[in-house]
Protein backbone atom coordinates (compact mmCIF):
# COMPACT_ATOMS: atom_id res chain seq x y z
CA UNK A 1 -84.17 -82.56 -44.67
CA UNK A 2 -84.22 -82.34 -48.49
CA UNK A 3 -87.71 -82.13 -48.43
CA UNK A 4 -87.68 -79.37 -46.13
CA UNK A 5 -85.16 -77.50 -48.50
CA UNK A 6 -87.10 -78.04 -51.66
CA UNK A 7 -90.11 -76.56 -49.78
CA UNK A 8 -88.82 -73.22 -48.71
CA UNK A 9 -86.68 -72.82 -52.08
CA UNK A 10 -90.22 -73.16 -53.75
CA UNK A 11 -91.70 -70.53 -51.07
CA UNK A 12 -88.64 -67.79 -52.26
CA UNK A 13 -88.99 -68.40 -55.89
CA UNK A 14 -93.27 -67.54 -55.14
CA UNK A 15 -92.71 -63.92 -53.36
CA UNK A 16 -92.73 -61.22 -55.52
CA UNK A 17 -90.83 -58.42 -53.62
CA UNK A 18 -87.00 -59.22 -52.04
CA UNK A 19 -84.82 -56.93 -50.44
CA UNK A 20 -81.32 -55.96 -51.88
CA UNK A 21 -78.79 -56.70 -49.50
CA UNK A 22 -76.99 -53.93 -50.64
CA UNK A 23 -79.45 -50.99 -50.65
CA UNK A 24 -81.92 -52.37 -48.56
CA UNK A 25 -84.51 -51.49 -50.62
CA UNK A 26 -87.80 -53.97 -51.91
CA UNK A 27 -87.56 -54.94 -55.29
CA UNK A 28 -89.49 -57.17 -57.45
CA UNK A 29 -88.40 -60.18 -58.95
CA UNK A 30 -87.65 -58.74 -62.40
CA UNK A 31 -85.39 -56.59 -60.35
CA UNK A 32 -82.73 -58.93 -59.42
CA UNK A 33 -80.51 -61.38 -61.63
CA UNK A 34 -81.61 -65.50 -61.42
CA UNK A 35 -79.25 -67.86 -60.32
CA UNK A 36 -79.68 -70.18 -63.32
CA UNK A 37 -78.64 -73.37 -60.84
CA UNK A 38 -80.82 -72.20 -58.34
CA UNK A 39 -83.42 -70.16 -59.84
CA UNK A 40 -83.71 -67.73 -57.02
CA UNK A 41 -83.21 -63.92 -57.17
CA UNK A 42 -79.45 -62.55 -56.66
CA UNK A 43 -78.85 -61.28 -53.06
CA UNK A 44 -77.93 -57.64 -54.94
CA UNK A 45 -80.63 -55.95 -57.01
CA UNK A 46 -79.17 -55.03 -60.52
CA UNK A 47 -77.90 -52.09 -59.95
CA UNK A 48 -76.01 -52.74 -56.65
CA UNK A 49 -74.85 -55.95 -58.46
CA UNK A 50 -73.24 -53.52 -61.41
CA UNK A 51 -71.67 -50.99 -59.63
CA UNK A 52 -70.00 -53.75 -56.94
CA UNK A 53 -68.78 -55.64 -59.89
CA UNK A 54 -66.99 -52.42 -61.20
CA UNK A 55 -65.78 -51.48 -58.50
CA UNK A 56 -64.40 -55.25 -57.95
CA UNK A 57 -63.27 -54.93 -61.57
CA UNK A 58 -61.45 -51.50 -61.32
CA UNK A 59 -59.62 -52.49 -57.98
CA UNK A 60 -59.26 -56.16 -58.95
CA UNK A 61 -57.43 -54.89 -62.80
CA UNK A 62 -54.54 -52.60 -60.55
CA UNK A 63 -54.18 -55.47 -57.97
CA UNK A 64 -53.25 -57.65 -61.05
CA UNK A 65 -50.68 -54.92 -62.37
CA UNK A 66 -49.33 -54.55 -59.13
CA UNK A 67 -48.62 -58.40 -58.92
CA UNK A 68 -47.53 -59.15 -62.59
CA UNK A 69 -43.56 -58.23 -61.26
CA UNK A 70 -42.10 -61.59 -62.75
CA UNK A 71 -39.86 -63.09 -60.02
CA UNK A 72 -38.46 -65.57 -62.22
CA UNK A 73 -36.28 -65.55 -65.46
CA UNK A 74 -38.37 -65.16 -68.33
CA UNK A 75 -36.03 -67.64 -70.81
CA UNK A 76 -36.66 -66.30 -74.26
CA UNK A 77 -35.84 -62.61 -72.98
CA UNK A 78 -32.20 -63.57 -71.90
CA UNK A 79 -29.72 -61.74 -73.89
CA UNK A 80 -26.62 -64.10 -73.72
CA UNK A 81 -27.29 -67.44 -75.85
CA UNK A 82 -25.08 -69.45 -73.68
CA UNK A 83 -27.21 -69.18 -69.95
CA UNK A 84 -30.44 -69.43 -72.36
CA UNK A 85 -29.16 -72.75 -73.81
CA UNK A 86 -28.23 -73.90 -70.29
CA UNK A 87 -31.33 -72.77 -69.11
CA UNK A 88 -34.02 -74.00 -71.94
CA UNK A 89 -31.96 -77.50 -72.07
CA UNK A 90 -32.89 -77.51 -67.86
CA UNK A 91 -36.35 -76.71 -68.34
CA UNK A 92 -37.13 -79.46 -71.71
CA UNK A 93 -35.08 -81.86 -68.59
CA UNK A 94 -37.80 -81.12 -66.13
CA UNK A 95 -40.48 -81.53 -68.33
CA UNK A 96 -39.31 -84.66 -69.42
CA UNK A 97 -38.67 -86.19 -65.97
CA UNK A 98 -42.47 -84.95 -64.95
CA UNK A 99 -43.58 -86.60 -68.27
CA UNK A 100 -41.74 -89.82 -67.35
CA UNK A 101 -43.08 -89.76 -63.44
CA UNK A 102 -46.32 -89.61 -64.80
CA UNK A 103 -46.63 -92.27 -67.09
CA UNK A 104 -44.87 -94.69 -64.48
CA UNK A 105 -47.64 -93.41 -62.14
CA UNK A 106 -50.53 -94.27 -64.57
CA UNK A 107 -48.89 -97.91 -65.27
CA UNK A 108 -48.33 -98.74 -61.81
CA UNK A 109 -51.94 -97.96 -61.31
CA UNK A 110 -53.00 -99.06 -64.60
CA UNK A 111 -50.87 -102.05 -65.74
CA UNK A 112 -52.83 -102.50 -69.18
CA UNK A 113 -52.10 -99.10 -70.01
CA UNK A 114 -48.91 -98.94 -71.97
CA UNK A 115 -48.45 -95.29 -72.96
CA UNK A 116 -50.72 -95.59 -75.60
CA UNK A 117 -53.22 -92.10 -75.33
């Protein structure tokens, strides 16, 4: 089976025209962007490849905007020092208790280990 994979990755890498699956249009090699794991051609020629990743880019940038609404309390813009106290002295608590389930974690699997890092 791995053989038989090697074999007809070798076969792709020796043509010299591919077809964009974009345009649909026979390019040669040179054309295309390399996989550097595989070393085969791209499935888009450059150009497709360019103008789909700005267009992914342009659409992707006001999907992000659209989704940045925070729906969570942001602690260091609260106003009144009182709920941020109560709320920053929560969050170090938290952090702490994940901190301390962790390292119990690592001893019970690791009994040699003794919080030293």
């Amino acid at each position: 089976m791995n053989l038989k994979f090697n074999n007809e990755m070798d076969i792709l890498k020796q043509q010299t025209l591919f077809v964009c699956g974009c345009c649909k249009q026979s390019f040669p090699t040179e054309a295309f962007y390399i996989h550097k794991k595989t070393g085969l051609p791209d499935n888009y020629c450059k150009e497709c490849r360019k103008s789909s990743s700005r267009a992914h880019r342009k659409t992707e940038k006001h999907a992000l905007a659209k989704e940045k609404e925070e729906d969570y309390p942001v602690i260091t813009r609260i106003e009144d020092p009182v709920l941020r106290g109560k709320l920053l002295r929560r969050a170090c608590q938290i952090v702490a208790a994940r901190v301390e389930r962790k390292r119990r974690k690592r001893y019970e699997t690791d009994p040699e280990w003794a919080g030293d890092e």
